[in-house]
PDB file of N, CA and C in Angstrom:
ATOM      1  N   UNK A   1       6.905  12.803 -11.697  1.00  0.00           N
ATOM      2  CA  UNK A   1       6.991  11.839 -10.625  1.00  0.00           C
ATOM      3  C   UNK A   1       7.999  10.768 -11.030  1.00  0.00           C
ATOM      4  N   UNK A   2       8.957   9.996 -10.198  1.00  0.00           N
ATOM      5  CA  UNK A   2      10.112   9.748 -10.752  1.00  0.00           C
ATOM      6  C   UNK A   2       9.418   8.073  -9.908  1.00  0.00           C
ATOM      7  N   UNK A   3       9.587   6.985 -10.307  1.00  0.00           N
ATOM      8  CA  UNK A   3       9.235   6.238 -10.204  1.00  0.00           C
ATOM      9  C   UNK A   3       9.712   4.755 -10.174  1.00  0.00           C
ATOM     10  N   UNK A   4       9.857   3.765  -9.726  1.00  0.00           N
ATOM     11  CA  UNK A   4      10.660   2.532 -10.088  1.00  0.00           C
ATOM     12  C   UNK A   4       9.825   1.334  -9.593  1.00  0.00           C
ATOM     13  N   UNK A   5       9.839   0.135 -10.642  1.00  0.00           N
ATOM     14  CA  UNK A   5       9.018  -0.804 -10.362  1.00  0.00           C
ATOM     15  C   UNK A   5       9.251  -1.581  -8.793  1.00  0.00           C
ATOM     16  N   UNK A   6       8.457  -2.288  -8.403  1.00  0.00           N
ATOM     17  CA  UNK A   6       8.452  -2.712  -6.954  1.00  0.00           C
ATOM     18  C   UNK A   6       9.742  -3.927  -6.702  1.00  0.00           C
ATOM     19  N   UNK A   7       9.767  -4.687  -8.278  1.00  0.00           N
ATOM     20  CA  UNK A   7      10.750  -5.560  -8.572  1.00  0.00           C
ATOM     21  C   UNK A   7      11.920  -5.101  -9.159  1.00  0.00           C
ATOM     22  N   UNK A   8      12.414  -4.195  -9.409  1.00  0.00           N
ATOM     23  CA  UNK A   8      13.432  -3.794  -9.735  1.00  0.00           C
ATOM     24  C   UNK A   8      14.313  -3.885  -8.995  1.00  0.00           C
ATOM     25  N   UNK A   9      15.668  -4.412  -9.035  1.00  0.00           N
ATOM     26  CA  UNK A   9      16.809  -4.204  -7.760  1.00  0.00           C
ATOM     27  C   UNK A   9      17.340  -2.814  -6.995  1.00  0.00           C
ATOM     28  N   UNK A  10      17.576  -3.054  -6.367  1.00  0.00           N
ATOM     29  CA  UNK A  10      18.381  -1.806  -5.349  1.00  0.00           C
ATOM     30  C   UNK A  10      18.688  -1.089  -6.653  1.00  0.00           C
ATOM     31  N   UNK A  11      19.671  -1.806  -7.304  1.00  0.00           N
ATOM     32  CA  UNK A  11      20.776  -0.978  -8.174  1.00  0.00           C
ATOM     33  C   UNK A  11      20.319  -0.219  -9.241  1.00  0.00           C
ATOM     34  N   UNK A  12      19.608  -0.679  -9.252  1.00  0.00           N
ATOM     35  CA  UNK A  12      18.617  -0.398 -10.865  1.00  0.00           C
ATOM     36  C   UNK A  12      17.781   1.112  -9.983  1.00  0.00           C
ATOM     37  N   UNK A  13      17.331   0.869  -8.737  1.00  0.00           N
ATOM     38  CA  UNK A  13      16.904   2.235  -8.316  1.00  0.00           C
ATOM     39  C   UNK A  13      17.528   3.170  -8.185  1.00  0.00           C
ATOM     40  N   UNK A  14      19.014   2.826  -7.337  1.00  0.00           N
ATOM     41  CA  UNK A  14      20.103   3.625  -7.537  1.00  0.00           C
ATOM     42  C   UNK A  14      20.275   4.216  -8.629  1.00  0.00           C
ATOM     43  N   UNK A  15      20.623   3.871  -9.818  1.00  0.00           N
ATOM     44  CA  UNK A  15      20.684   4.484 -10.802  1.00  0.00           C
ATOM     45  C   UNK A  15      19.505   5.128 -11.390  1.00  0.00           C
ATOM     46  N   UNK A  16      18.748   4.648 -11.245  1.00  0.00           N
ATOM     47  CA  UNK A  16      17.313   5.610 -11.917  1.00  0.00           C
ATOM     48  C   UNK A  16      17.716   7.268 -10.910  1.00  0.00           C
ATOM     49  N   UNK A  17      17.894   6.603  -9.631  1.00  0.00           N
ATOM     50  CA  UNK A  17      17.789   8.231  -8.477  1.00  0.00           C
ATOM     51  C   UNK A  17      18.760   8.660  -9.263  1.00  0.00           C
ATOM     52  N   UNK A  18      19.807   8.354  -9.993  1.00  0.00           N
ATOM     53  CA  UNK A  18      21.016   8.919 -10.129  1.00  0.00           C
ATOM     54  C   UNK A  18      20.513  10.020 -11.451  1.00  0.00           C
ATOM     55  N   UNK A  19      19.763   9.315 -12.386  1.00  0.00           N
ATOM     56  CA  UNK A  19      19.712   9.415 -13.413  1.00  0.00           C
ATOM     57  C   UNK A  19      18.501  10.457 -13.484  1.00  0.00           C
ATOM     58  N   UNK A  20      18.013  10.734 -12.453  1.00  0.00           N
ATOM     59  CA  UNK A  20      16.727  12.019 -12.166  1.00  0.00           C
ATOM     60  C   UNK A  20      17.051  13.069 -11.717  1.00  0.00           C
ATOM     61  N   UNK A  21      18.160  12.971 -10.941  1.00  0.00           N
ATOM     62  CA  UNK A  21      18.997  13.312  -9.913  1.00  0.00           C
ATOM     63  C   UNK A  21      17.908  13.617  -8.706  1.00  0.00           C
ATOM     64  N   UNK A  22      17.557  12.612  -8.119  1.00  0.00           N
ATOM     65  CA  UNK A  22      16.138  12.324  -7.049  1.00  0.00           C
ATOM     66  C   UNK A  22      17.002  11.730  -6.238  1.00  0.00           C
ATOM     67  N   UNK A  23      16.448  12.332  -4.608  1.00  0.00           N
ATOM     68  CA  UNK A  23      16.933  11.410  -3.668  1.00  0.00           C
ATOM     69  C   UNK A  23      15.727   9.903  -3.158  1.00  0.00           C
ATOM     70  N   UNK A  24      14.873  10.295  -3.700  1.00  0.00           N
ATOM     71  CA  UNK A  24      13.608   9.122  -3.629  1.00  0.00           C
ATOM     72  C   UNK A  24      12.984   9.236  -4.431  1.00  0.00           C
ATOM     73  N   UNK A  25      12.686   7.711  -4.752  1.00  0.00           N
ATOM     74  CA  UNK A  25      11.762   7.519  -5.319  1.00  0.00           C
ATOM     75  C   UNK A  25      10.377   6.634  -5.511  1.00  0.00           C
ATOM     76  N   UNK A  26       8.953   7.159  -6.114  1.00  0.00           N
ATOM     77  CA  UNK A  26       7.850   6.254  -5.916  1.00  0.00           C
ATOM     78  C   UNK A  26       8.036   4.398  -5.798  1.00  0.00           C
ATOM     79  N   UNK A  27       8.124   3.820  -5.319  1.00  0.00           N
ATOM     80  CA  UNK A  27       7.814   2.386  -5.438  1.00  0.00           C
ATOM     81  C   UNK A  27       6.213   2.091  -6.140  1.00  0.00           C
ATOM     82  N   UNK A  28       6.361   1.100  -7.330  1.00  0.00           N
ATOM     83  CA  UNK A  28       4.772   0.920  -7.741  1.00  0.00           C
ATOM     84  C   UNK A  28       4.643  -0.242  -8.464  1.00  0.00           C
ATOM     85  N   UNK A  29       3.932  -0.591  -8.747  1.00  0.00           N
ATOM     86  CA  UNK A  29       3.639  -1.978  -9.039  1.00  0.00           C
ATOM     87  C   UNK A  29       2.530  -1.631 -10.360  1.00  0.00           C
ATOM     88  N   UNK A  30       1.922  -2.925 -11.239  1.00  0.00           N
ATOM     89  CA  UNK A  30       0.743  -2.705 -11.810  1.00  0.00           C
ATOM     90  C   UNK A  30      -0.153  -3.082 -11.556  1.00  0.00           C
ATOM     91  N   UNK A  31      -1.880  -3.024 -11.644  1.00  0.00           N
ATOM     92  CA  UNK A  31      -2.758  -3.775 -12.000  1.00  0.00           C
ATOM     93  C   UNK A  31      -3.529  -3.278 -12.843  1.00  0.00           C
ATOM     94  N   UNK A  32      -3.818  -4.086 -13.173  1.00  0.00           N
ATOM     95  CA  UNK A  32      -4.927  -4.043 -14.872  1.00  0.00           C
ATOM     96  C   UNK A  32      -4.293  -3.281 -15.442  1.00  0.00           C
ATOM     97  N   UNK A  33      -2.573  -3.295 -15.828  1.00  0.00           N
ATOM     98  CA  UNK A  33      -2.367  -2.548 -16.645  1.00  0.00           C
ATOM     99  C   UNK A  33      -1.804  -1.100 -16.272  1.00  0.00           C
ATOM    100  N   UNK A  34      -2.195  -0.807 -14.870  1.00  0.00           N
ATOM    101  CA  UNK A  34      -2.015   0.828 -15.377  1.00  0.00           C
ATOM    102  C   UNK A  34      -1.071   0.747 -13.786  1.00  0.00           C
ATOM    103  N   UNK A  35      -0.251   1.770 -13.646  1.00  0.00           N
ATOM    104  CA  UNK A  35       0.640   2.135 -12.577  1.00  0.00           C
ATOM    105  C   UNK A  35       0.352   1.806 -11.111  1.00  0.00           C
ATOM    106  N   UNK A  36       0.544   1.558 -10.172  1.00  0.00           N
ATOM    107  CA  UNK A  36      -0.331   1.932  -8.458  1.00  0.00           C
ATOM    108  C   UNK A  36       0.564   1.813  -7.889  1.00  0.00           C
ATOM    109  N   UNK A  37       0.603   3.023  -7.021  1.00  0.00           N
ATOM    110  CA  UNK A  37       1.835   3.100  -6.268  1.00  0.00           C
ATOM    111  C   UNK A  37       1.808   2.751  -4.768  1.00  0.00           C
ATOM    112  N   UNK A  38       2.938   2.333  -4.133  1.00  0.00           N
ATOM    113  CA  UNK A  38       3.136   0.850  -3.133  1.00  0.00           C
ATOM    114  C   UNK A  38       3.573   1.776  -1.910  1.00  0.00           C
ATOM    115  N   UNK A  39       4.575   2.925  -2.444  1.00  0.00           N
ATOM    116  CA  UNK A  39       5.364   3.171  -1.262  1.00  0.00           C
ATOM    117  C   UNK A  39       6.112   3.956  -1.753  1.00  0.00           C
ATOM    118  N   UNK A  40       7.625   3.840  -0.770  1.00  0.00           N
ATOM    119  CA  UNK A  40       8.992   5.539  -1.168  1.00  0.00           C
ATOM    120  C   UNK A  40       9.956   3.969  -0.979  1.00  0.00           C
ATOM    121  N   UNK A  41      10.801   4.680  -1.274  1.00  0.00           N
ATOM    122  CA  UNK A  41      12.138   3.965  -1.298  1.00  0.00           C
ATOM    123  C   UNK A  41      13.057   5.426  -1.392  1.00  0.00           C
ATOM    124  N   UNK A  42      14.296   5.821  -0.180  1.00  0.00           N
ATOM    125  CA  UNK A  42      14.441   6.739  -0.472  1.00  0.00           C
ATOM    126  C   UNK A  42      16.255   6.476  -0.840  1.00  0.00           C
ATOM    127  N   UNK A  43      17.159   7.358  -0.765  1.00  0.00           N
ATOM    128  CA  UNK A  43      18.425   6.639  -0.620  1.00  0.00           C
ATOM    129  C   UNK A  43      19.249   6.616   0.457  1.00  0.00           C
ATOM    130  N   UNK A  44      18.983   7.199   1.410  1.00  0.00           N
ATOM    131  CA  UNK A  44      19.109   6.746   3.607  1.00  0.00           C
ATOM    132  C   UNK A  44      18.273   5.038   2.885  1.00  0.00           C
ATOM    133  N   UNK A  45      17.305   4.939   2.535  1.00  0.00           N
ATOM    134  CA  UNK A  45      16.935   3.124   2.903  1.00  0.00           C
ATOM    135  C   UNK A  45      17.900   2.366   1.934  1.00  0.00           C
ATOM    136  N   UNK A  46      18.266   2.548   1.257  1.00  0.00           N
ATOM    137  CA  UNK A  46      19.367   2.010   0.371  1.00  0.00           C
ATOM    138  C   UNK A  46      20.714   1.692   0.930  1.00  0.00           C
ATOM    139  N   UNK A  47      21.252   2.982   1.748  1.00  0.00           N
ATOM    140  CA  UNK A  47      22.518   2.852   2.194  1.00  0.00           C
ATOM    141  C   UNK A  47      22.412   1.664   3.434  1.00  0.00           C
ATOM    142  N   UNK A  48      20.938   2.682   4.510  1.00  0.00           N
ATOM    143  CA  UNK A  48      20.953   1.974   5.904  1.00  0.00           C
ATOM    144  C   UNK A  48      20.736   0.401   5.663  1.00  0.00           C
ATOM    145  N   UNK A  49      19.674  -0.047   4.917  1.00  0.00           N
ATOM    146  CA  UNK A  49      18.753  -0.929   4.700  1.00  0.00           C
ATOM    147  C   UNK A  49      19.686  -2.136   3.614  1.00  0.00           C
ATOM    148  N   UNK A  50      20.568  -1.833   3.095  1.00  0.00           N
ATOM    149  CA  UNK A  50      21.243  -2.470   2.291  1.00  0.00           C
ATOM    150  C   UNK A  50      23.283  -2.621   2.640  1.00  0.00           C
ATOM    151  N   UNK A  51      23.452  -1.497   1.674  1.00  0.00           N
ATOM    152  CA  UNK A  51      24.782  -1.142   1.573  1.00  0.00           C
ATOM    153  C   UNK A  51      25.602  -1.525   3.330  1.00  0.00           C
ATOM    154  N   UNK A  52      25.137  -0.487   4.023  1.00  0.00           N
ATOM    155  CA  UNK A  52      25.500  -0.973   5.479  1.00  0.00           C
ATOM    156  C   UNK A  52      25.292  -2.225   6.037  1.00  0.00           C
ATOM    157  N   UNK A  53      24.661  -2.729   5.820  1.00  0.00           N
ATOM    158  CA  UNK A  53      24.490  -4.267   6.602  1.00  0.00           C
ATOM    159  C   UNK A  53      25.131  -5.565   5.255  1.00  0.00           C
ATOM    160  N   UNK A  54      25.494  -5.282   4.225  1.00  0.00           N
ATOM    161  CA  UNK A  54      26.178  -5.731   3.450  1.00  0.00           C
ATOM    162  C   UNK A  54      25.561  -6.377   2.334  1.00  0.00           C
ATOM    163  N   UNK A  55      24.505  -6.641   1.964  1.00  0.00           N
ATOM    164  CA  UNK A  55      23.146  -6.701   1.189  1.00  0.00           C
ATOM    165  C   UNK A  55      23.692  -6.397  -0.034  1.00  0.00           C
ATOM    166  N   UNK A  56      23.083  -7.371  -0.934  1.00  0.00           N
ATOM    167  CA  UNK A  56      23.464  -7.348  -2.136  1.00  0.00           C
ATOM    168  C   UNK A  56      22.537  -6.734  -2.964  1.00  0.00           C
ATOM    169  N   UNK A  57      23.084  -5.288  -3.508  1.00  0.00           N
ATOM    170  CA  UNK A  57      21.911  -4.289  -4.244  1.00  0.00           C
ATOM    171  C   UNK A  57      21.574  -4.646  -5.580  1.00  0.00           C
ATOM    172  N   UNK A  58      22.259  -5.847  -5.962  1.00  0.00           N
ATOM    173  CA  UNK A  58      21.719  -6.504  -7.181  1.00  0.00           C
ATOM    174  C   UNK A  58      20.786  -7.739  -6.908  1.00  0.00           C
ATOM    175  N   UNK A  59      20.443  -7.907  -5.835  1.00  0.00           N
ATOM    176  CA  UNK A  59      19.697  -9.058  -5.568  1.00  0.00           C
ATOM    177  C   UNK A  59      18.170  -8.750  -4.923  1.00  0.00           C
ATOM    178  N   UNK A  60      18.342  -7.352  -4.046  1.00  0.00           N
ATOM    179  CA  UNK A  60      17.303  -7.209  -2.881  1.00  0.00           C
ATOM    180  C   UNK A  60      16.834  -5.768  -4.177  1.00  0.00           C
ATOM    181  N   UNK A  61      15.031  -6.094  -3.987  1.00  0.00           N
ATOM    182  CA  UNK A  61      14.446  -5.543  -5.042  1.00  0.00           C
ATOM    183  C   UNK A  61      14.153  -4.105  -4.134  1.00  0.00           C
ATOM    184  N   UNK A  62      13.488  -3.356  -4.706  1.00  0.00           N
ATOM    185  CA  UNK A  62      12.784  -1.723  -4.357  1.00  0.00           C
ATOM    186  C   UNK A  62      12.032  -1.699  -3.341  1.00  0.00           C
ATOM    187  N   UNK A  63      11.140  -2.798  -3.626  1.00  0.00           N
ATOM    188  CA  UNK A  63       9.553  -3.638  -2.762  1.00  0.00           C
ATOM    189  C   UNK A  63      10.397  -4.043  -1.683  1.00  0.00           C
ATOM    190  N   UNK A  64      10.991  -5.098  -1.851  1.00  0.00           N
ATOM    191  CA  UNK A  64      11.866  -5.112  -0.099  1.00  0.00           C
ATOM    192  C   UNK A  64      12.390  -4.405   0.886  1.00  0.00           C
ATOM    193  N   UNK A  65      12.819  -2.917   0.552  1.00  0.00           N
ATOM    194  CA  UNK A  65      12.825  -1.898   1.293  1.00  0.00           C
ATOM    195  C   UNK A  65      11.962  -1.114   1.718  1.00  0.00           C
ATOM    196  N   UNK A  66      11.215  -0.925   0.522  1.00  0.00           N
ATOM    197  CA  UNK A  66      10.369   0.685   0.651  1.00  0.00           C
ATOM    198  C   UNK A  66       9.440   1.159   1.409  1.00  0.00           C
ATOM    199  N   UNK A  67       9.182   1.615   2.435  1.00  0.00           N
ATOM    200  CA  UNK A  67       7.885   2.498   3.017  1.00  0.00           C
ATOM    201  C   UNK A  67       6.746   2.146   2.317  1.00  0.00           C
ATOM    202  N   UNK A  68       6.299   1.550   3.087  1.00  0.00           N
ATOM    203  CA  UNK A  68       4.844   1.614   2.278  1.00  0.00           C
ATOM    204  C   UNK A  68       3.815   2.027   3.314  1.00  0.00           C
ATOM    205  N   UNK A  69       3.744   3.739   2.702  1.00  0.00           N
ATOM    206  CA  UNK A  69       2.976   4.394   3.822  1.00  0.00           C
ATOM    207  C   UNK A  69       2.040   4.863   2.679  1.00  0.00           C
ATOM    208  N   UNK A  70       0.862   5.121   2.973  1.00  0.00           N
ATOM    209  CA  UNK A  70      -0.231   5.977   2.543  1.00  0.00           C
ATOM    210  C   UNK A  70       0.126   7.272   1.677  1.00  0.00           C
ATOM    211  N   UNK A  71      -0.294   7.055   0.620  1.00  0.00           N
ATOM    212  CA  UNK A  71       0.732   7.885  -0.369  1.00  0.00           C
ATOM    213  C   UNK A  71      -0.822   8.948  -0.850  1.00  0.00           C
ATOM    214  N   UNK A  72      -1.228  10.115  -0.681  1.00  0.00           N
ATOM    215  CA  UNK A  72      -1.810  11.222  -0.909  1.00  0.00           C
ATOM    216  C   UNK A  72      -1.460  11.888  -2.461  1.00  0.00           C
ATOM    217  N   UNK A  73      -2.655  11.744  -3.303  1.00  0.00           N
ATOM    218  CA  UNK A  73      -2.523  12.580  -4.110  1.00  0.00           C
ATOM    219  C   UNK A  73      -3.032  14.072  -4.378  1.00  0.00           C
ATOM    220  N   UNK A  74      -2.262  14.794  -4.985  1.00  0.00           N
ATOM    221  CA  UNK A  74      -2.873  16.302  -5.142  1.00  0.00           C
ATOM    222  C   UNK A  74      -3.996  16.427  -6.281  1.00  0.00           C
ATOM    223  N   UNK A  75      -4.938  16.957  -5.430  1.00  0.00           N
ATOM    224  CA  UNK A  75      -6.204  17.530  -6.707  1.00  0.00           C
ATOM    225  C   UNK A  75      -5.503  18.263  -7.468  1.00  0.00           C
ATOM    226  N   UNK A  76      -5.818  18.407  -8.996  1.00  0.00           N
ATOM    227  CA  UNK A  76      -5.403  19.239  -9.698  1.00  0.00           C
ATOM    228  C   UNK A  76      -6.006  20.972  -9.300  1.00  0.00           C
TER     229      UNK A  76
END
């Protein structure tokens, strides 16, 4: 699962996608310590949501874009 903190910048996600070679990735945050995930951030919300409207991808974090839809996990 390829993942990026909720505060992390655009750019910093960008490159993580780059660096997975993922076109999205989990948005998540912590509590008590352990992972929980927030949402998607994909890279259509990066381009549309940022890049296109002229948004500075070093300034506007993961959490400011991302879907935060109901995220389903698989039983093992």
């Amino acid at each position: 699962m390829n993942t990026v903190h909720c505060e992390a910048s655009v750019l910093e996600a960008s490159r993580r996608m780059r660096q997975c070679h993922a076109n999205e990735l989990i948005v998540v945050t912590e509590t008590d310590g352990k992972p929980r995930a927030l949402g998607v951030v994909t890279a259509s919300d990066i381009v549309t949501r940022v890049v296109a409207v002229g948004l500075d991808p070093g300034v506007v974090t993961a959490g400011d874009i991302a879907a935060f839809k109901p995220l389903e996990r698989a039983d093992d």
